[in-house]
N, C-alpha and C. Protein backbone atom coordinates (compact mmCIF):
# COMPACT_ATOMS: atom_id res chain seq x y z
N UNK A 1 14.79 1.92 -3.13
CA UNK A 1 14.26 0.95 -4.07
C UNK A 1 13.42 1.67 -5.11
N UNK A 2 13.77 1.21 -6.25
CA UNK A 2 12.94 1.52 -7.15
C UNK A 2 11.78 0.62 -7.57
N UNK A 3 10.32 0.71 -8.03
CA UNK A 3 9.50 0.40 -8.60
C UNK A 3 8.54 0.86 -9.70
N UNK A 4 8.20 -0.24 -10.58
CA UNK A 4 7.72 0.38 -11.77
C UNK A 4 6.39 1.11 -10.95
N UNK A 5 5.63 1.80 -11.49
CA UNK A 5 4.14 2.45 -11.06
C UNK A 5 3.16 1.49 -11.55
N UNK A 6 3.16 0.35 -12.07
CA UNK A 6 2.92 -1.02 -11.92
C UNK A 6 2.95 -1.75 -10.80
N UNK A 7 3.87 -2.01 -10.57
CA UNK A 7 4.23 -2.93 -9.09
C UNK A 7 4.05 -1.83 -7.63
N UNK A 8 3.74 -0.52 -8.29
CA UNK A 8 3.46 0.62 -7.31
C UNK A 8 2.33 0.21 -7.19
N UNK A 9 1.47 0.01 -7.77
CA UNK A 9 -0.16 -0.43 -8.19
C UNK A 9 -0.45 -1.62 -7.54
N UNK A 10 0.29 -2.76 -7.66
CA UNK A 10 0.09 -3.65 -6.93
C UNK A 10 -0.07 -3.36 -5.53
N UNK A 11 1.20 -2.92 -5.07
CA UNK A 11 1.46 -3.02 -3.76
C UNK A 11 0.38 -1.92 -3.14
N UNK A 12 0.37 -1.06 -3.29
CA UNK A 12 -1.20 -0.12 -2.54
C UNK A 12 -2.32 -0.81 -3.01
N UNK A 13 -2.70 -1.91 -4.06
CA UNK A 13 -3.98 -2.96 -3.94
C UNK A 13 -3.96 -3.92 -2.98
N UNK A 14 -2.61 -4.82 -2.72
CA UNK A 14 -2.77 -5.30 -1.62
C UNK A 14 -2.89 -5.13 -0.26
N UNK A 15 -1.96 -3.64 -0.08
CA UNK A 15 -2.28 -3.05 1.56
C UNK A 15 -3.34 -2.17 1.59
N UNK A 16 -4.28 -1.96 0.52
CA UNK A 16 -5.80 -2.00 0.52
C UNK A 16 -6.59 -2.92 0.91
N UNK A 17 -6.40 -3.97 0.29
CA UNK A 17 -7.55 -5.34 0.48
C UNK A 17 -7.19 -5.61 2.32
N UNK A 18 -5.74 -5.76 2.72
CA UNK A 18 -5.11 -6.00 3.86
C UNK A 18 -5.70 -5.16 4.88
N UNK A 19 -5.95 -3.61 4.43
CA UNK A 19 -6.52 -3.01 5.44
C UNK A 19 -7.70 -2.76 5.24
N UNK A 20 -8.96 -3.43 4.64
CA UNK A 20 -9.99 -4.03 4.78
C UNK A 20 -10.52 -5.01 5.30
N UNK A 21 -9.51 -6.30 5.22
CA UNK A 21 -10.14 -7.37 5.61
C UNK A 21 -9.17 -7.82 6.94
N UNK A 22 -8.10 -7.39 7.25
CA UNK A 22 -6.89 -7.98 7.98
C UNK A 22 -8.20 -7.42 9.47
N UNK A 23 -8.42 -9.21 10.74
CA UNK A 23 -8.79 -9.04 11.69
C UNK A 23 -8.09 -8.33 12.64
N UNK A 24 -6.61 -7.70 12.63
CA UNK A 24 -5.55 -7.16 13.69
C UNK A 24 -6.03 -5.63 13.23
N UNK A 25 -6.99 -5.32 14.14
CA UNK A 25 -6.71 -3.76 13.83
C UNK A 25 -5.60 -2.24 13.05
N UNK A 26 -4.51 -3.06 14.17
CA UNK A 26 -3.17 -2.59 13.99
C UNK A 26 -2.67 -2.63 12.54
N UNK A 27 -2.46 -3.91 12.23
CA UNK A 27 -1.89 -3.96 10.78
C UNK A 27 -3.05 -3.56 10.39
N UNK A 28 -4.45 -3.39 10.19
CA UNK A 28 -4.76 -2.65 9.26
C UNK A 28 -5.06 -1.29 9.16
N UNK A 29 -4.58 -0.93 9.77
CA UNK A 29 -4.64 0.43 10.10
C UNK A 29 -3.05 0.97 9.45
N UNK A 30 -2.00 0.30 9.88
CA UNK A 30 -0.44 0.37 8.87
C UNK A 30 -0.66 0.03 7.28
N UNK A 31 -1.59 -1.29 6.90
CA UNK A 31 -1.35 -1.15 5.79
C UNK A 31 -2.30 0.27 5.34
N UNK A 32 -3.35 0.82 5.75
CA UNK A 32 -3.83 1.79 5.18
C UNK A 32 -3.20 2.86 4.91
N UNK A 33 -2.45 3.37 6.03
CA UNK A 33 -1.48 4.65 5.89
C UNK A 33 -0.27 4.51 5.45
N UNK A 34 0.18 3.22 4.43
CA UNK A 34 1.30 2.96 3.90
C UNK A 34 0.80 3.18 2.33
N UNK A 35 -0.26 2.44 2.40
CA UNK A 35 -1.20 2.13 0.68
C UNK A 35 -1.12 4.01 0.36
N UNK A 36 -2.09 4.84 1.11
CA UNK A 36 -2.37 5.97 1.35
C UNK A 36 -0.77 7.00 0.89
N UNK A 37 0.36 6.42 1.62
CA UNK A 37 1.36 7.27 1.53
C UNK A 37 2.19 7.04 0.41
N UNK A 38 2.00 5.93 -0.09
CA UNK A 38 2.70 5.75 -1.60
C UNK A 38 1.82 6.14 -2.94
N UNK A 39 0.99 7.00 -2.44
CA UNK A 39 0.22 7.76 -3.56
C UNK A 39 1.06 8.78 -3.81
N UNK A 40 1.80 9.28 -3.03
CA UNK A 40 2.83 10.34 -2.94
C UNK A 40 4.02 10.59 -4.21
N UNK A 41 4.47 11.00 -4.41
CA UNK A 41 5.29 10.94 -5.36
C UNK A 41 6.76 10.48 -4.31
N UNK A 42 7.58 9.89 -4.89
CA UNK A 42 8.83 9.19 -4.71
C UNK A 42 8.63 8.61 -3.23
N UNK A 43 7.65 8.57 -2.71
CA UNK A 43 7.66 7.77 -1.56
C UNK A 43 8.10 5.98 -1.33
N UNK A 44 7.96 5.28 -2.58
CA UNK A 44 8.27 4.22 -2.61
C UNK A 44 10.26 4.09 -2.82
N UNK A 45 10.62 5.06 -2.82
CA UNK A 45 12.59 5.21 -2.74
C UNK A 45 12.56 5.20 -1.36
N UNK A 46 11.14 5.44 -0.45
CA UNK A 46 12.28 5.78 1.13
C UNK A 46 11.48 4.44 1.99
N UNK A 47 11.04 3.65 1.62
CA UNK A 47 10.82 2.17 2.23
C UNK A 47 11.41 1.80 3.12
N UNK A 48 11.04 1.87 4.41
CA UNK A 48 11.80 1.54 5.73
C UNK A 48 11.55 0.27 5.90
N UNK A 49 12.71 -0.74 6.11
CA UNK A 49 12.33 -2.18 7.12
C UNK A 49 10.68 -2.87 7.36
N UNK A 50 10.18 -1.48 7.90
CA UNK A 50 8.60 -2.06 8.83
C UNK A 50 7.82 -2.25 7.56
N UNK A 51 8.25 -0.93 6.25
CA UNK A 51 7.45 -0.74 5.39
C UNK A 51 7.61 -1.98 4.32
N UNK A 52 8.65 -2.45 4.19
CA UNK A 52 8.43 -3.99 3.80
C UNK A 52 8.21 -4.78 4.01
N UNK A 53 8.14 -5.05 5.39
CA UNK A 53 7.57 -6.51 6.22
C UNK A 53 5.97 -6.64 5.41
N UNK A 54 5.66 -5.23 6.12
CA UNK A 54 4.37 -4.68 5.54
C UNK A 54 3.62 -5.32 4.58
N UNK A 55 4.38 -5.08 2.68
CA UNK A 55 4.51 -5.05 2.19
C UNK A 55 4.08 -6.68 2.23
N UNK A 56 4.95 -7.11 1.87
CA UNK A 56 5.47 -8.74 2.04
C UNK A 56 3.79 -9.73 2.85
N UNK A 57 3.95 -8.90 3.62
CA UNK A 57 2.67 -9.70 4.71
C UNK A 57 1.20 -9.68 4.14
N UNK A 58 1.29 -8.42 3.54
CA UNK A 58 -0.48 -7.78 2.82
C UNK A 58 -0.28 -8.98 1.36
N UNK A 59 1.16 -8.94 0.41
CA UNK A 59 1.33 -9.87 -0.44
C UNK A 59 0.72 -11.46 0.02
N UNK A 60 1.36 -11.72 1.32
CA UNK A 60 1.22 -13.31 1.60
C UNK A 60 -0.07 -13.53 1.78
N UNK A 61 -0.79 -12.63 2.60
CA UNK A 61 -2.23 -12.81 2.67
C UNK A 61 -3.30 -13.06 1.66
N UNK A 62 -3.01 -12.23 0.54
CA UNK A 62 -3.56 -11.82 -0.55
C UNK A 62 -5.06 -11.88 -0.37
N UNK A 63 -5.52 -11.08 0.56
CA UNK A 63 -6.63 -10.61 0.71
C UNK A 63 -7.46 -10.01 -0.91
N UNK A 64 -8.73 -10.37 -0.83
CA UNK A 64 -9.35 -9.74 -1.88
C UNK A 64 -10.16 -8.50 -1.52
N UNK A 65 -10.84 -7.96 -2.32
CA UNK A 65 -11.41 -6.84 -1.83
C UNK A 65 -13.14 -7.28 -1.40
N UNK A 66 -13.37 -6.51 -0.87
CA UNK A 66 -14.73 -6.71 0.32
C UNK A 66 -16.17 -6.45 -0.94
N UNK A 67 -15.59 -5.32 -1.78
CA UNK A 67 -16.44 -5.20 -2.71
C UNK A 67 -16.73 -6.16 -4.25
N UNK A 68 -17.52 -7.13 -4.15
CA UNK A 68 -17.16 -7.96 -5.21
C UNK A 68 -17.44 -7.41 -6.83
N UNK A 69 -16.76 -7.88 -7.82
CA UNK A 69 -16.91 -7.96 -9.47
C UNK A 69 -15.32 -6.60 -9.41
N UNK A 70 -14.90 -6.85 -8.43
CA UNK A 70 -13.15 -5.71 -8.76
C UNK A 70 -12.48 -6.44 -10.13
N UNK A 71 -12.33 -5.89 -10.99
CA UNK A 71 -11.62 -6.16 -11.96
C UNK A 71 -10.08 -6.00 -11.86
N UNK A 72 -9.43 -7.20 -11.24
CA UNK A 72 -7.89 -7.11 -10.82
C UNK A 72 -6.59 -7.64 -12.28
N UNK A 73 -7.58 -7.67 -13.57
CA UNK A 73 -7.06 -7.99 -14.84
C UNK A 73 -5.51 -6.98 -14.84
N UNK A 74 -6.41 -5.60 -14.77
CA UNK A 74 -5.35 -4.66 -15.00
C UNK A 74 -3.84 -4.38 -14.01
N UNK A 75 -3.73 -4.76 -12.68
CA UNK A 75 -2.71 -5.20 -11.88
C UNK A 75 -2.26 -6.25 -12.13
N UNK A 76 -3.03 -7.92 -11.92
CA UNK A 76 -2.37 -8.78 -12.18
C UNK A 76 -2.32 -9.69 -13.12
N UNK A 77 -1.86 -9.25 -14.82
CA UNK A 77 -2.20 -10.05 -16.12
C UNK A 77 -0.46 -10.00 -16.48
């Protein structure tokens, strides 16, 4: 899969906020080392199954971040 470095941006903000605020240890501990590993260069072409559920789940939640006045203009305008 391809993604713009836009929607790259998104998706490591949400499995950020996800692995801040998500009460399941587990998932937040996956979304961290997913957010973390798509800093990588071309890592978002090798997206496995789990890594979209992932994905998808940190989206549905849409957790905010813990630290308040985040300026999320620049991801989501």
């Amino acid at each position: 899969m391809n993604f713009t470095e836009r929607q790259q941006q998104q998706m490591m903000y949400r499995l950020r906020c996800a692995a801040e605020r998500d009460p399941d240890d587990e998932i937040a501990n996956l979304c961290s080392q997913l957010a973390f590993e798509l800093e990588t260069p071309r890592r978002h072409t090798r997206l496995t199954e789990q890594d979209i559920q992932l994905i998808k789940y940190a989206v549905k939640k849409n957790y905010q971040p813990l630290k308040s006045g985040v300026d999320t203009s620049t991801f989501f305008s």
